[in-house]
Every structure is written in structure tokens, then in C-alpha cells.
PDBML (XML) file of the C-alpha atoms, coordinates in Angstrom:
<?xml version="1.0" encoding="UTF-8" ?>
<PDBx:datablock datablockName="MODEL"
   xmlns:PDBx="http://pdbml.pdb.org/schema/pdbx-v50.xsd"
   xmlns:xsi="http://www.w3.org/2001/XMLSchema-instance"
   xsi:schemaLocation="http://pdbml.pdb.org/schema/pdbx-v50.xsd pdbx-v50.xsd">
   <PDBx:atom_siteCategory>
      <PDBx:atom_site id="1">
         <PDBx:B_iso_or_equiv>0.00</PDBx:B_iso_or_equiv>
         <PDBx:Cartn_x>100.032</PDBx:Cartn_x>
         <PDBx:Cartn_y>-149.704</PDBx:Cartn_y>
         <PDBx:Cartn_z>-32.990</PDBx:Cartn_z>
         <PDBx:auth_asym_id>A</PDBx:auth_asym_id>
         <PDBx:auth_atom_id>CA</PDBx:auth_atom_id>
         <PDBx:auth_comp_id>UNK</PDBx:auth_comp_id>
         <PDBx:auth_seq_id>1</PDBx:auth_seq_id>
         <PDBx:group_PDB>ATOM</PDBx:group_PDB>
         <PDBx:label_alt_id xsi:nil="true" />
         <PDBx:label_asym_id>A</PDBx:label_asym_id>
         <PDBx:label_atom_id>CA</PDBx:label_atom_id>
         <PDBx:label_comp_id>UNK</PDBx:label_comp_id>
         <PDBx:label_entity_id>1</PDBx:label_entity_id>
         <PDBx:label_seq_id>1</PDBx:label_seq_id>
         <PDBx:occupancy>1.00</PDBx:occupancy>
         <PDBx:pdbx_PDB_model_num>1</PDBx:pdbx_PDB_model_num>
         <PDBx:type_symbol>C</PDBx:type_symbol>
      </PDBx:atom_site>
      <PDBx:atom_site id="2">
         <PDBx:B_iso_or_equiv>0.00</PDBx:B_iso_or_equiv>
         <PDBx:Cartn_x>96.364</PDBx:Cartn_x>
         <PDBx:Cartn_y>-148.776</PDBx:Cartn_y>
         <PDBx:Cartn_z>-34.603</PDBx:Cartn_z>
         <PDBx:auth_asym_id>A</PDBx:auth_asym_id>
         <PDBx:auth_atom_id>CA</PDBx:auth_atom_id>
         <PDBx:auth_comp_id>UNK</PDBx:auth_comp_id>
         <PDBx:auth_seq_id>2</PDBx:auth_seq_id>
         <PDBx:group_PDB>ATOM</PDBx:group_PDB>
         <PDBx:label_alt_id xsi:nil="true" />
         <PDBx:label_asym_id>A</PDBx:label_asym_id>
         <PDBx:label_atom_id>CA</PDBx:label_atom_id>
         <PDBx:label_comp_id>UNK</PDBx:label_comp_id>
         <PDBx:label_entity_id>1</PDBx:label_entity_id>
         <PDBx:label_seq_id>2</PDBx:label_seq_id>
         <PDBx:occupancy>1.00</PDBx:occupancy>
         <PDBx:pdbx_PDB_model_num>1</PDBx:pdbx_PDB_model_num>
         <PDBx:type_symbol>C</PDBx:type_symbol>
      </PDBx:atom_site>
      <PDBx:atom_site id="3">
         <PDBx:B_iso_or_equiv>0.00</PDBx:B_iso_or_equiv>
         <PDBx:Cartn_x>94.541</PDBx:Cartn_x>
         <PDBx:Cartn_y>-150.341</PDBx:Cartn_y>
         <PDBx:Cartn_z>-31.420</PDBx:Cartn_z>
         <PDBx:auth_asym_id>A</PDBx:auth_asym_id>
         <PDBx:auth_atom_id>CA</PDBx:auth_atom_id>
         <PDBx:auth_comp_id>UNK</PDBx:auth_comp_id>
         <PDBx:auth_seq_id>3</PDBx:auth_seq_id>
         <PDBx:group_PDB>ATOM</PDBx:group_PDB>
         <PDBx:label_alt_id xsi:nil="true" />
         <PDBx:label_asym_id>A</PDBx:label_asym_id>
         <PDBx:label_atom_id>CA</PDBx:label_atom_id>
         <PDBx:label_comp_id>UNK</PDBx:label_comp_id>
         <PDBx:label_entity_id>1</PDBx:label_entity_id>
         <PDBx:label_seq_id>3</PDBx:label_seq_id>
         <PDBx:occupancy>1.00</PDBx:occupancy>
         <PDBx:pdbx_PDB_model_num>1</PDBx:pdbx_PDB_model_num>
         <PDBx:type_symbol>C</PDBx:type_symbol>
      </PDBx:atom_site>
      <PDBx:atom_site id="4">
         <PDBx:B_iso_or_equiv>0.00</PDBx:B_iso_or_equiv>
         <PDBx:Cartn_x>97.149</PDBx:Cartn_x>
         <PDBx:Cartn_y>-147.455</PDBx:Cartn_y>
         <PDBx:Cartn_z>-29.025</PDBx:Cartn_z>
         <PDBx:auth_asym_id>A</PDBx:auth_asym_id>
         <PDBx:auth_atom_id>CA</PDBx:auth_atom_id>
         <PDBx:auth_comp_id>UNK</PDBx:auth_comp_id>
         <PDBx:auth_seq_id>4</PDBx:auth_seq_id>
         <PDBx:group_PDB>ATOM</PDBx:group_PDB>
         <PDBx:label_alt_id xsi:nil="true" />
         <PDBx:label_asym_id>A</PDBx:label_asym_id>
         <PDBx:label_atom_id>CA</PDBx:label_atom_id>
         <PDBx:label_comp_id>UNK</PDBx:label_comp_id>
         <PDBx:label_entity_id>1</PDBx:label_entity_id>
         <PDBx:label_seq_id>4</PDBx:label_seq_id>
         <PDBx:occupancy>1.00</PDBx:occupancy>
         <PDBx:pdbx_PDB_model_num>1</PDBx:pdbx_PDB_model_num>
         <PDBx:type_symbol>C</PDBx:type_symbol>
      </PDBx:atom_site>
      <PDBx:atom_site id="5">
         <PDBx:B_iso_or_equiv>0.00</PDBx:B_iso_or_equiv>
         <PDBx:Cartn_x>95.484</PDBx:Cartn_x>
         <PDBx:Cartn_y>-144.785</PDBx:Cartn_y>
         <PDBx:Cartn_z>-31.365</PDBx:Cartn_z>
         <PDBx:auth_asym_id>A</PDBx:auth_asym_id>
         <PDBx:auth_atom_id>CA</PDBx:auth_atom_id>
         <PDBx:auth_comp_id>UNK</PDBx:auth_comp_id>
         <PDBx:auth_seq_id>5</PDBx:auth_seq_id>
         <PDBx:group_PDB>ATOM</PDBx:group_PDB>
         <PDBx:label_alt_id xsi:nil="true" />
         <PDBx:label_asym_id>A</PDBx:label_asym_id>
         <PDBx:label_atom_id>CA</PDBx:label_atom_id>
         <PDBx:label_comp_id>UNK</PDBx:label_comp_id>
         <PDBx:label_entity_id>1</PDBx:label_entity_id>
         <PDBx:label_seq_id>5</PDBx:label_seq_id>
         <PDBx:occupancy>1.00</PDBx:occupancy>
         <PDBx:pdbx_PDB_model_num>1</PDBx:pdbx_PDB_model_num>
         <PDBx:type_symbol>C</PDBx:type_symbol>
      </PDBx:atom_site>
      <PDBx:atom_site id="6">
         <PDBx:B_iso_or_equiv>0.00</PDBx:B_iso_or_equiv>
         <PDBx:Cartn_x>92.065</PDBx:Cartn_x>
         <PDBx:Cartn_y>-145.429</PDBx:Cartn_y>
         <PDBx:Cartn_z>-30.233</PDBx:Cartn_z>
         <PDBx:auth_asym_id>A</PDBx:auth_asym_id>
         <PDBx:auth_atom_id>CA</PDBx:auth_atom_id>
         <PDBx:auth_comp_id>UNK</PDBx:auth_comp_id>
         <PDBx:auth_seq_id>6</PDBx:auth_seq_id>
         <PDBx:group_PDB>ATOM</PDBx:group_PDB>
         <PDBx:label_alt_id xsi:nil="true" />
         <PDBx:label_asym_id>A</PDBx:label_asym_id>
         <PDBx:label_atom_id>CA</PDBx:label_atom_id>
         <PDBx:label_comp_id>UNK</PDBx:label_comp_id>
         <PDBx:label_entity_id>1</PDBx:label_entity_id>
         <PDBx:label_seq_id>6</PDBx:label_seq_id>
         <PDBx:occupancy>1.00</PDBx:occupancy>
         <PDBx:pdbx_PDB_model_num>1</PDBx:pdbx_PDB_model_num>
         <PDBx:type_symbol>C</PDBx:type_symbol>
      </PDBx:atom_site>
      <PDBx:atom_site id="7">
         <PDBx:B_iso_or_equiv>0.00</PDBx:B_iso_or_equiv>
         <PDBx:Cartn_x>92.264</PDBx:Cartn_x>
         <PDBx:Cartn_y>-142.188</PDBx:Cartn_y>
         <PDBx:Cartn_z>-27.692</PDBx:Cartn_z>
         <PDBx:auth_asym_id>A</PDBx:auth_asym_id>
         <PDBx:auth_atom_id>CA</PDBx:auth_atom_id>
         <PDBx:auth_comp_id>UNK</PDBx:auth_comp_id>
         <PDBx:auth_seq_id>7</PDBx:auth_seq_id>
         <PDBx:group_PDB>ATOM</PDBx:group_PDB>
         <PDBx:label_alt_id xsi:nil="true" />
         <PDBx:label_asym_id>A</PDBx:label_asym_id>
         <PDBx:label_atom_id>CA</PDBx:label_atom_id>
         <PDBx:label_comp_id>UNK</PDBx:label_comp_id>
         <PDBx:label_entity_id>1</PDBx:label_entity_id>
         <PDBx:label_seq_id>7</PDBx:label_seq_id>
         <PDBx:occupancy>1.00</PDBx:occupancy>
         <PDBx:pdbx_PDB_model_num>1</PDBx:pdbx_PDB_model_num>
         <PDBx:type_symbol>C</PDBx:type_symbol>
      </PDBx:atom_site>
      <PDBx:atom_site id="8">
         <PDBx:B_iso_or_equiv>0.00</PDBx:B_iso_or_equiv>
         <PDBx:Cartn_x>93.679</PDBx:Cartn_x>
         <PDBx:Cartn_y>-139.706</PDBx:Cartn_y>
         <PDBx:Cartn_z>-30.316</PDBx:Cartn_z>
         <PDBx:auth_asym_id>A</PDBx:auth_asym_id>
         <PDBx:auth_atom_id>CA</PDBx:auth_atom_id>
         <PDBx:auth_comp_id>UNK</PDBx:auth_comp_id>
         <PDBx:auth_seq_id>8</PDBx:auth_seq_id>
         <PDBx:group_PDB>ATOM</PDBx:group_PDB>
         <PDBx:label_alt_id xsi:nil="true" />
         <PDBx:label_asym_id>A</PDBx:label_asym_id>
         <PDBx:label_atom_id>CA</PDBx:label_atom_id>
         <PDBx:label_comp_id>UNK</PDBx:label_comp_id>
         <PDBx:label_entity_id>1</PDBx:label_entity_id>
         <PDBx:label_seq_id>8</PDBx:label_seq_id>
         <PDBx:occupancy>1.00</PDBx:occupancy>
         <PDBx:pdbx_PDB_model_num>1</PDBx:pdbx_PDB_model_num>
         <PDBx:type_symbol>C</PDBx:type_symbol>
      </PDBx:atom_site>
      <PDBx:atom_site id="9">
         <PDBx:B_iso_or_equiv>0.00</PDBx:B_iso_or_equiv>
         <PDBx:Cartn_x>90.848</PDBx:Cartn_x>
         <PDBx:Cartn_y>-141.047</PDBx:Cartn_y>
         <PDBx:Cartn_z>-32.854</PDBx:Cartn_z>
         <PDBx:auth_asym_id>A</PDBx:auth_asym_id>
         <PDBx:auth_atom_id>CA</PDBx:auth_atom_id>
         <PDBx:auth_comp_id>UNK</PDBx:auth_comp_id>
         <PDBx:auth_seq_id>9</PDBx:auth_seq_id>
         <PDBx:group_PDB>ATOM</PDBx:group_PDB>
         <PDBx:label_alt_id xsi:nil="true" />
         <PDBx:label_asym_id>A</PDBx:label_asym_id>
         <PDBx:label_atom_id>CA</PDBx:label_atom_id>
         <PDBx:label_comp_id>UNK</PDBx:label_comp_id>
         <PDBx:label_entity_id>1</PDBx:label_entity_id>
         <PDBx:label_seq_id>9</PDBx:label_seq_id>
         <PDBx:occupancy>1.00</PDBx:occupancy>
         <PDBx:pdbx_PDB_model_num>1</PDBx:pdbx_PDB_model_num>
         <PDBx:type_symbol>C</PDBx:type_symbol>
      </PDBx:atom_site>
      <PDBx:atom_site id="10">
         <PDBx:B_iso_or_equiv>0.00</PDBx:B_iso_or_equiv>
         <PDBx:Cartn_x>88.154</PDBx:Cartn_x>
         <PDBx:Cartn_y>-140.215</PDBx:Cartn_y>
         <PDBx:Cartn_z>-30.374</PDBx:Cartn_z>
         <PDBx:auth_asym_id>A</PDBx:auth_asym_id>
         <PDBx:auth_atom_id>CA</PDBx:auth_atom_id>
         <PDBx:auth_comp_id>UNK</PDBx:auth_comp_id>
         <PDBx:auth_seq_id>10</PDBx:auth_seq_id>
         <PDBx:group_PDB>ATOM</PDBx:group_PDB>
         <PDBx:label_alt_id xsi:nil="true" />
         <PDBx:label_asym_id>A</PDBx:label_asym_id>
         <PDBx:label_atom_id>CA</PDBx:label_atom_id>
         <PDBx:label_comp_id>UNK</PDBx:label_comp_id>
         <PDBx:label_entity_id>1</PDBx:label_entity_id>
         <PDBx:label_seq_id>10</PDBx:label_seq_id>
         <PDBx:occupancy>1.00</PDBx:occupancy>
         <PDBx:pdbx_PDB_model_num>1</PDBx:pdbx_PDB_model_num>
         <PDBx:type_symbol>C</PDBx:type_symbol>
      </PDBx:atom_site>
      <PDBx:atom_site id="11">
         <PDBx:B_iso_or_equiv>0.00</PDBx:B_iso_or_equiv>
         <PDBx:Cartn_x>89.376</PDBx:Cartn_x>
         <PDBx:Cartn_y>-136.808</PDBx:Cartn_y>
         <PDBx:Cartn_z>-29.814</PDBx:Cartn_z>
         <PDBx:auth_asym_id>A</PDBx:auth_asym_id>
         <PDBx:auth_atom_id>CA</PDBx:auth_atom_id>
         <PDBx:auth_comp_id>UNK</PDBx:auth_comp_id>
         <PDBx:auth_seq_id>11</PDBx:auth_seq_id>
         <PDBx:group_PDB>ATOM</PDBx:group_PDB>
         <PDBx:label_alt_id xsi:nil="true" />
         <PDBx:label_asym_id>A</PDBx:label_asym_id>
         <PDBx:label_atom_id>CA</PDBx:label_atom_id>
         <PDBx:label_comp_id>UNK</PDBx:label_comp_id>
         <PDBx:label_entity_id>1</PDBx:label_entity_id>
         <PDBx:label_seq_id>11</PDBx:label_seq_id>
         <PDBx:occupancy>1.00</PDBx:occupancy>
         <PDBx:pdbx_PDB_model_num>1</PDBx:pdbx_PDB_model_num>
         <PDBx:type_symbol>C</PDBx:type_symbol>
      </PDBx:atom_site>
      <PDBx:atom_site id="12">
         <PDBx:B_iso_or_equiv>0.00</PDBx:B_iso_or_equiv>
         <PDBx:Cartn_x>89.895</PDBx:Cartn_x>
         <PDBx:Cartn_y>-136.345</PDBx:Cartn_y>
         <PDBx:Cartn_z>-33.602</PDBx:Cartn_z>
         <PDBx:auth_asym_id>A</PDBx:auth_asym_id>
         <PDBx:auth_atom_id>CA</PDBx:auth_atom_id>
         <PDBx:auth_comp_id>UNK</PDBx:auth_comp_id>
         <PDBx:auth_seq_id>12</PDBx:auth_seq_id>
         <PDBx:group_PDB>ATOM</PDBx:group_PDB>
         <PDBx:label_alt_id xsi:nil="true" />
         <PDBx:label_asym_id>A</PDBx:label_asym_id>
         <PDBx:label_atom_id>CA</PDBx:label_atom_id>
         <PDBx:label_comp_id>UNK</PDBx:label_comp_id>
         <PDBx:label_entity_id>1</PDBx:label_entity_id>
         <PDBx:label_seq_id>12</PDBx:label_seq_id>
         <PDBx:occupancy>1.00</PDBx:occupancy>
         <PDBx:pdbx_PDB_model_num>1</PDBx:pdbx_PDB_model_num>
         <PDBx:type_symbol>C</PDBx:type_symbol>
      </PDBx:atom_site>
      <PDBx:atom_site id="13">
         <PDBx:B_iso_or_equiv>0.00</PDBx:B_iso_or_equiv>
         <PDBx:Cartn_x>86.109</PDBx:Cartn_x>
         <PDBx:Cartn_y>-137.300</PDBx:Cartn_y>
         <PDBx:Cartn_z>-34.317</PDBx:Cartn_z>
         <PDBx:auth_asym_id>A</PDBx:auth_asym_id>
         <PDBx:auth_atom_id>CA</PDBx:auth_atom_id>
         <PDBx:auth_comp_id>UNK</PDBx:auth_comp_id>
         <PDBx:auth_seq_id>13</PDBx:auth_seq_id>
         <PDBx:group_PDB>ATOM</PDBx:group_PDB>
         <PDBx:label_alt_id xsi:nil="true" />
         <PDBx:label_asym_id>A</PDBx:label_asym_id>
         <PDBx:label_atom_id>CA</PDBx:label_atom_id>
         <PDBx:label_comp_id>UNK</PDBx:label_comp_id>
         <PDBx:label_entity_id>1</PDBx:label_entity_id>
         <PDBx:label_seq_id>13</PDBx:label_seq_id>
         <PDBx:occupancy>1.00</PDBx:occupancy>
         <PDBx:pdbx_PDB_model_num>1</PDBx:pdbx_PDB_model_num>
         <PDBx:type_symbol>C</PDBx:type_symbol>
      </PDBx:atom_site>
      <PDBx:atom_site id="14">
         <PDBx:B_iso_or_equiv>0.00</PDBx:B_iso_or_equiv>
         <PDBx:Cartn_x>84.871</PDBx:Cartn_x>
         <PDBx:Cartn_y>-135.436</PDBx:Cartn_y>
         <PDBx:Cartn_z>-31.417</PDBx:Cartn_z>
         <PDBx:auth_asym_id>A</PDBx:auth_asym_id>
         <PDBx:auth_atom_id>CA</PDBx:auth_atom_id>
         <PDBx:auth_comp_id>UNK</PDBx:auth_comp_id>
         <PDBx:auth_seq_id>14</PDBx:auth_seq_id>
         <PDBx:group_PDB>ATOM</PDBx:group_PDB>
         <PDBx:label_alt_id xsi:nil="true" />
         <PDBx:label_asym_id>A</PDBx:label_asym_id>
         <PDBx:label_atom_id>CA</PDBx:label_atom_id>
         <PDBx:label_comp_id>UNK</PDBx:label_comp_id>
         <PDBx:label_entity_id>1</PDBx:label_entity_id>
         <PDBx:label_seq_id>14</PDBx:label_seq_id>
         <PDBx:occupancy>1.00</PDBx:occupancy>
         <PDBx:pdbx_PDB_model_num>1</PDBx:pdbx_PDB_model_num>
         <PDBx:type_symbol>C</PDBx:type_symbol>
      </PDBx:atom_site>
      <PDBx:atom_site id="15">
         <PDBx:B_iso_or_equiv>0.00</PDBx:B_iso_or_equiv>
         <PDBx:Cartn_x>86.072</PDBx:Cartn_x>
         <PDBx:Cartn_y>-132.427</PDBx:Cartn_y>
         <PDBx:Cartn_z>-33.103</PDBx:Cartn_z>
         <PDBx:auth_asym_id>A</PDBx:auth_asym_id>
         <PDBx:auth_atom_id>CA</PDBx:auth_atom_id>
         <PDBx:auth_comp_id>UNK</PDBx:auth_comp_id>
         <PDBx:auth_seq_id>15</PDBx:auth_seq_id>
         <PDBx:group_PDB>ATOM</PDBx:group_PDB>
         <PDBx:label_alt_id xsi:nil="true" />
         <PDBx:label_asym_id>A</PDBx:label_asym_id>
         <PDBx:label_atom_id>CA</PDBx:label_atom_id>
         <PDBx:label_comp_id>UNK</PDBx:label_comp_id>
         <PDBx:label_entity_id>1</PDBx:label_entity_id>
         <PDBx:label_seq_id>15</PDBx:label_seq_id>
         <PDBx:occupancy>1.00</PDBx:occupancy>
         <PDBx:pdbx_PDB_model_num>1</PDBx:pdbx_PDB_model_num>
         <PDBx:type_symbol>C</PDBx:type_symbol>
      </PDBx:atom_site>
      <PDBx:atom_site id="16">
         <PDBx:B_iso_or_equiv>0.00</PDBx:B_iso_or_equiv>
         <PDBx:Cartn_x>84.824</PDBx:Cartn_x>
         <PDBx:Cartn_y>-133.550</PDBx:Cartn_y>
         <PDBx:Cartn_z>-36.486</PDBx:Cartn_z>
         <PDBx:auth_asym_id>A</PDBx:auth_asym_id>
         <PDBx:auth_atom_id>CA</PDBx:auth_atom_id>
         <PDBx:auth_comp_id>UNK</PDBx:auth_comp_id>
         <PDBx:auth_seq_id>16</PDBx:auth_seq_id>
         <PDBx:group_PDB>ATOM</PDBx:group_PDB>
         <PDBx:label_alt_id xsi:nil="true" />
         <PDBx:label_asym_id>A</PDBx:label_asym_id>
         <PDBx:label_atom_id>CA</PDBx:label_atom_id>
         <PDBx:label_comp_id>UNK</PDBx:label_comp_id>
         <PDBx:label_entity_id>1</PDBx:label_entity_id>
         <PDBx:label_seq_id>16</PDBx:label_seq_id>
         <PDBx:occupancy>1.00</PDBx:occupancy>
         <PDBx:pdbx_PDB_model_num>1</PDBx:pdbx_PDB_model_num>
         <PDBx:type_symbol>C</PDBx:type_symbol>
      </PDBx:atom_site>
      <PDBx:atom_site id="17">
         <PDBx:B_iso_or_equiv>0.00</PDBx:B_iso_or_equiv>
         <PDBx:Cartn_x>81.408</PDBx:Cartn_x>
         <PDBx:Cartn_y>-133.418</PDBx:Cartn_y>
         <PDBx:Cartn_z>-35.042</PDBx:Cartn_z>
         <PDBx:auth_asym_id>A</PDBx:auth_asym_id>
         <PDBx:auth_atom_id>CA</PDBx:auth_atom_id>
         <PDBx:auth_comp_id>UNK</PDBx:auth_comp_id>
         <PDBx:auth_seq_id>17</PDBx:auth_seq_id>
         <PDBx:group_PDB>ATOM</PDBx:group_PDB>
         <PDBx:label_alt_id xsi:nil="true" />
         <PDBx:label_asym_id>A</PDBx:label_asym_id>
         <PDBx:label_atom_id>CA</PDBx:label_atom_id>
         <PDBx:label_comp_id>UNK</PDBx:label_comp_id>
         <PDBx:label_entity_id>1</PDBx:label_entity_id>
         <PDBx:label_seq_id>17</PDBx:label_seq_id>
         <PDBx:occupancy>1.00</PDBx:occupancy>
         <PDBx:pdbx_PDB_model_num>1</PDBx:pdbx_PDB_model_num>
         <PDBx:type_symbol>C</PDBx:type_symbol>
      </PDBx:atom_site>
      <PDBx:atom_site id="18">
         <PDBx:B_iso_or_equiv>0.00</PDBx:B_iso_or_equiv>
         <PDBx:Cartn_x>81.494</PDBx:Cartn_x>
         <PDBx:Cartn_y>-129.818</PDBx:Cartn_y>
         <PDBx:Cartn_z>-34.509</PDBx:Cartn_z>
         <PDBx:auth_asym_id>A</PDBx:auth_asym_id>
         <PDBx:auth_atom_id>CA</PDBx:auth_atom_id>
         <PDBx:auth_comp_id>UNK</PDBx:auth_comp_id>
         <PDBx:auth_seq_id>18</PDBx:auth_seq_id>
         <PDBx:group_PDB>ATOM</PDBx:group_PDB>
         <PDBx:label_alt_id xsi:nil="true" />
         <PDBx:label_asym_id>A</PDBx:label_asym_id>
         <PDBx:label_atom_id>CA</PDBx:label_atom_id>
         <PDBx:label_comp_id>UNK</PDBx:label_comp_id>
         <PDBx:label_entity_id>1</PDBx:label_entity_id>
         <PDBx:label_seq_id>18</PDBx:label_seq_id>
         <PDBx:occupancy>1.00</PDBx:occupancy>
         <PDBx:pdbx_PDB_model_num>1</PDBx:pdbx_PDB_model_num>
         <PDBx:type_symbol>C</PDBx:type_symbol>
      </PDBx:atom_site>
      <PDBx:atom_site id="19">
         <PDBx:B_iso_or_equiv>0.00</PDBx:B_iso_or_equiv>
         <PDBx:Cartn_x>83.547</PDBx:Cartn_x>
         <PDBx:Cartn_y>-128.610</PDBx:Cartn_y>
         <PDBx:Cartn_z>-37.518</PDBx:Cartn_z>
         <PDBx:auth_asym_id>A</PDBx:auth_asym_id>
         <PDBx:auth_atom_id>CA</PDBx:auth_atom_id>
         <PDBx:auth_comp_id>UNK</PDBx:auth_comp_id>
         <PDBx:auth_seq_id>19</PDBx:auth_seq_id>
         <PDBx:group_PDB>ATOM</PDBx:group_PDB>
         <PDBx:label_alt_id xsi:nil="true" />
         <PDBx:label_asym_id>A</PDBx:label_asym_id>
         <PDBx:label_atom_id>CA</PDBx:label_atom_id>
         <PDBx:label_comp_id>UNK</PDBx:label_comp_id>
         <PDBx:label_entity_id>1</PDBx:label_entity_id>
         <PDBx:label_seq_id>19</PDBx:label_seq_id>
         <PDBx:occupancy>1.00</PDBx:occupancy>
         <PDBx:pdbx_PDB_model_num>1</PDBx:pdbx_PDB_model_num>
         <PDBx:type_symbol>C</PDBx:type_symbol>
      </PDBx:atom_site>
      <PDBx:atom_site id="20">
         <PDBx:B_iso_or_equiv>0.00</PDBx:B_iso_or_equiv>
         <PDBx:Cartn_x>82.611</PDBx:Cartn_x>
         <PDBx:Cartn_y>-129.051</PDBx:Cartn_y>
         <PDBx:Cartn_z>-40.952</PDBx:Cartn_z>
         <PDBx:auth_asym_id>A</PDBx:auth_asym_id>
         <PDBx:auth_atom_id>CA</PDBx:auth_atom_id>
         <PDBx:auth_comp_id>UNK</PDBx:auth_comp_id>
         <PDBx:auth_seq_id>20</PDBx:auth_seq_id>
         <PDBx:group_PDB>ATOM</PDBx:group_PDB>
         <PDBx:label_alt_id xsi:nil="true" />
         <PDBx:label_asym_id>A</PDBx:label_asym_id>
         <PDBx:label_atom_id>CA</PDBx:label_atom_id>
         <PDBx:label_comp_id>UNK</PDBx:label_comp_id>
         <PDBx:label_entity_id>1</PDBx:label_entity_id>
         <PDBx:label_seq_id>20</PDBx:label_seq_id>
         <PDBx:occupancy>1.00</PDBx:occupancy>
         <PDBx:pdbx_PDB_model_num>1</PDBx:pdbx_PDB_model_num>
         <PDBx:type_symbol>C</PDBx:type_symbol>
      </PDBx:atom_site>
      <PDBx:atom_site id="21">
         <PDBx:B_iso_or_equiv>0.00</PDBx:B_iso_or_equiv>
         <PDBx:Cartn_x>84.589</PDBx:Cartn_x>
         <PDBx:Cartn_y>-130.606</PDBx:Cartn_y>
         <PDBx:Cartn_z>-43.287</PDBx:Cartn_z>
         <PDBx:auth_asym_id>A</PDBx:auth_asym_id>
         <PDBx:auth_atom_id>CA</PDBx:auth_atom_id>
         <PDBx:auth_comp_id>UNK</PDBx:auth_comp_id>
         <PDBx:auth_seq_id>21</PDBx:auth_seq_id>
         <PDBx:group_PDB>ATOM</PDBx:group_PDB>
         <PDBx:label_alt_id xsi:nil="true" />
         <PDBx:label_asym_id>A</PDBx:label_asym_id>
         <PDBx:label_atom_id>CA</PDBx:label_atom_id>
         <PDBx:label_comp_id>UNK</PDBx:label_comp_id>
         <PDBx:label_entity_id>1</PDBx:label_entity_id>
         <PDBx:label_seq_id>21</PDBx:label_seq_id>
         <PDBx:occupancy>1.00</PDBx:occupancy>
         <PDBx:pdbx_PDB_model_num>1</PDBx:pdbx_PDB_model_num>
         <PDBx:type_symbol>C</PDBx:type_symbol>
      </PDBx:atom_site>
      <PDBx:atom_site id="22">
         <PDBx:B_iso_or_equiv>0.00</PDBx:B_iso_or_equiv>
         <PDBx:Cartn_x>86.112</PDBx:Cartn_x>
         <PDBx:Cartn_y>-127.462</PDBx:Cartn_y>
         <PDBx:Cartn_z>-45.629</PDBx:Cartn_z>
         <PDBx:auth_asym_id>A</PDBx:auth_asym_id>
         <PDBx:auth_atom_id>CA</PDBx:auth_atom_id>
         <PDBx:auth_comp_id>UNK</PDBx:auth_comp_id>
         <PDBx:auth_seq_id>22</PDBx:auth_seq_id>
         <PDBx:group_PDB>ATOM</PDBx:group_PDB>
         <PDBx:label_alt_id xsi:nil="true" />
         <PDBx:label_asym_id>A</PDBx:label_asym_id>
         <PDBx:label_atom_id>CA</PDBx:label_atom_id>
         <PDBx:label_comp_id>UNK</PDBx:label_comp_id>
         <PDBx:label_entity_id>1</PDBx:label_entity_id>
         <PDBx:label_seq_id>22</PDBx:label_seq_id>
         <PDBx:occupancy>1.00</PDBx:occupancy>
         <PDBx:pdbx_PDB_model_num>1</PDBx:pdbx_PDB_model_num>
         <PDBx:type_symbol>C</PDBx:type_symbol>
      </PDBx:atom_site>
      <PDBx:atom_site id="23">
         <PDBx:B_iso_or_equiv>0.00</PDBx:B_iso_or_equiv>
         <PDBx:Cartn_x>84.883</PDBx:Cartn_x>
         <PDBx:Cartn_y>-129.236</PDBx:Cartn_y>
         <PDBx:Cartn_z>-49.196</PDBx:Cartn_z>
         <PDBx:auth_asym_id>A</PDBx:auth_asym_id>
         <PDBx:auth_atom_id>CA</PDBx:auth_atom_id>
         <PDBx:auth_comp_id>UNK</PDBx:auth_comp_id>
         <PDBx:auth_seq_id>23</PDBx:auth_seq_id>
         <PDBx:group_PDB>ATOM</PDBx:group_PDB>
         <PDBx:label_alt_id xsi:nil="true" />
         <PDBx:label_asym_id>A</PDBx:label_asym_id>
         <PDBx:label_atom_id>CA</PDBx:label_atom_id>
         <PDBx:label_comp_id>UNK</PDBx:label_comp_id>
         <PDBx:label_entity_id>1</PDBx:label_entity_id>
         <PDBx:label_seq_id>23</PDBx:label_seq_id>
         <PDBx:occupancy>1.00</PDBx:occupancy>
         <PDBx:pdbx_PDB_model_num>1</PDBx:pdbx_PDB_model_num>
         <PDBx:type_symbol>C</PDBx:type_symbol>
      </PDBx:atom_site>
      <PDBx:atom_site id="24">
         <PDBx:B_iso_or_equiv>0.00</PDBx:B_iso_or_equiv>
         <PDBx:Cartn_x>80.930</PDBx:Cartn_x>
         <PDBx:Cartn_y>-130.704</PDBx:Cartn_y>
         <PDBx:Cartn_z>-49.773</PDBx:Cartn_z>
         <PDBx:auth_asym_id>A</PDBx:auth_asym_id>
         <PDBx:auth_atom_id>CA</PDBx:auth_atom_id>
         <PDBx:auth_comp_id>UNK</PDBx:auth_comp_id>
         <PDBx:auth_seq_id>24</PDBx:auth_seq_id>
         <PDBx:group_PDB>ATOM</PDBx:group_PDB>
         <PDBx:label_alt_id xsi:nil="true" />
         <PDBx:label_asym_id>A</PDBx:label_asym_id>
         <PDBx:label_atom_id>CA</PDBx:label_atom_id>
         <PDBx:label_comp_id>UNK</PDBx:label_comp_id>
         <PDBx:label_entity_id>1</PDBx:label_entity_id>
         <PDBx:label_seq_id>24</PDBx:label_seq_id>
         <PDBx:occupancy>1.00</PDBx:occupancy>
         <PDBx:pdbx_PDB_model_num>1</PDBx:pdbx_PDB_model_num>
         <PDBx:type_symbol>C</PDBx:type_symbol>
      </PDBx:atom_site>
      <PDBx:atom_site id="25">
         <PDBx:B_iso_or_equiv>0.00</PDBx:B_iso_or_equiv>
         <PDBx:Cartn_x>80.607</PDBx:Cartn_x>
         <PDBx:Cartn_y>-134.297</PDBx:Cartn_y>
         <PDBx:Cartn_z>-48.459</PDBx:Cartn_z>
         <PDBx:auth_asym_id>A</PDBx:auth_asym_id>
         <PDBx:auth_atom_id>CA</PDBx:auth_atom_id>
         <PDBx:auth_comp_id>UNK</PDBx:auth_comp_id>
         <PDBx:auth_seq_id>25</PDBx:auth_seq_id>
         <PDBx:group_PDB>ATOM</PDBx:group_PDB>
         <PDBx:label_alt_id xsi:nil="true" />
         <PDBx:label_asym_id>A</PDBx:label_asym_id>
         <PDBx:label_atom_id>CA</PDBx:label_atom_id>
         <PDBx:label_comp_id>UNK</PDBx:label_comp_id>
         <PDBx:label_entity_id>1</PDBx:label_entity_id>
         <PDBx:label_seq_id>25</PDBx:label_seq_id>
         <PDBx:occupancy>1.00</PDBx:occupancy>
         <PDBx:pdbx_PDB_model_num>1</PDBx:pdbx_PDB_model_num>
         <PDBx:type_symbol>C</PDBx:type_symbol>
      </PDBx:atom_site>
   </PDBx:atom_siteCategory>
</PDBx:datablock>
């Protein structure tokens, strides 16, 4: 089930690298 998430992780991080996260990290 985690392994057939691998494509909607990538797009999640890709976005991650352009937004910021909204609290320090």
C-alpha cells in the first residue's frame, strides 16, 4: 500500500521544495 504511494510522495516533496514550511524548521 506505502510502496503504490511512491508517485503521490514525489509530487508532495516536489512541492515542498518550493514552499516553505509555515513554522521554523
Amino acid at each position: 500500500k506505502w510502496l503504490r504511494m511512491s508517485g503521490e510522495i514525489r509530487d508532495n516533496l516536489q512541492e515542498f521544495l518550493i514552499k516553505e514550511a509555515s513554522a521554523p524548521v
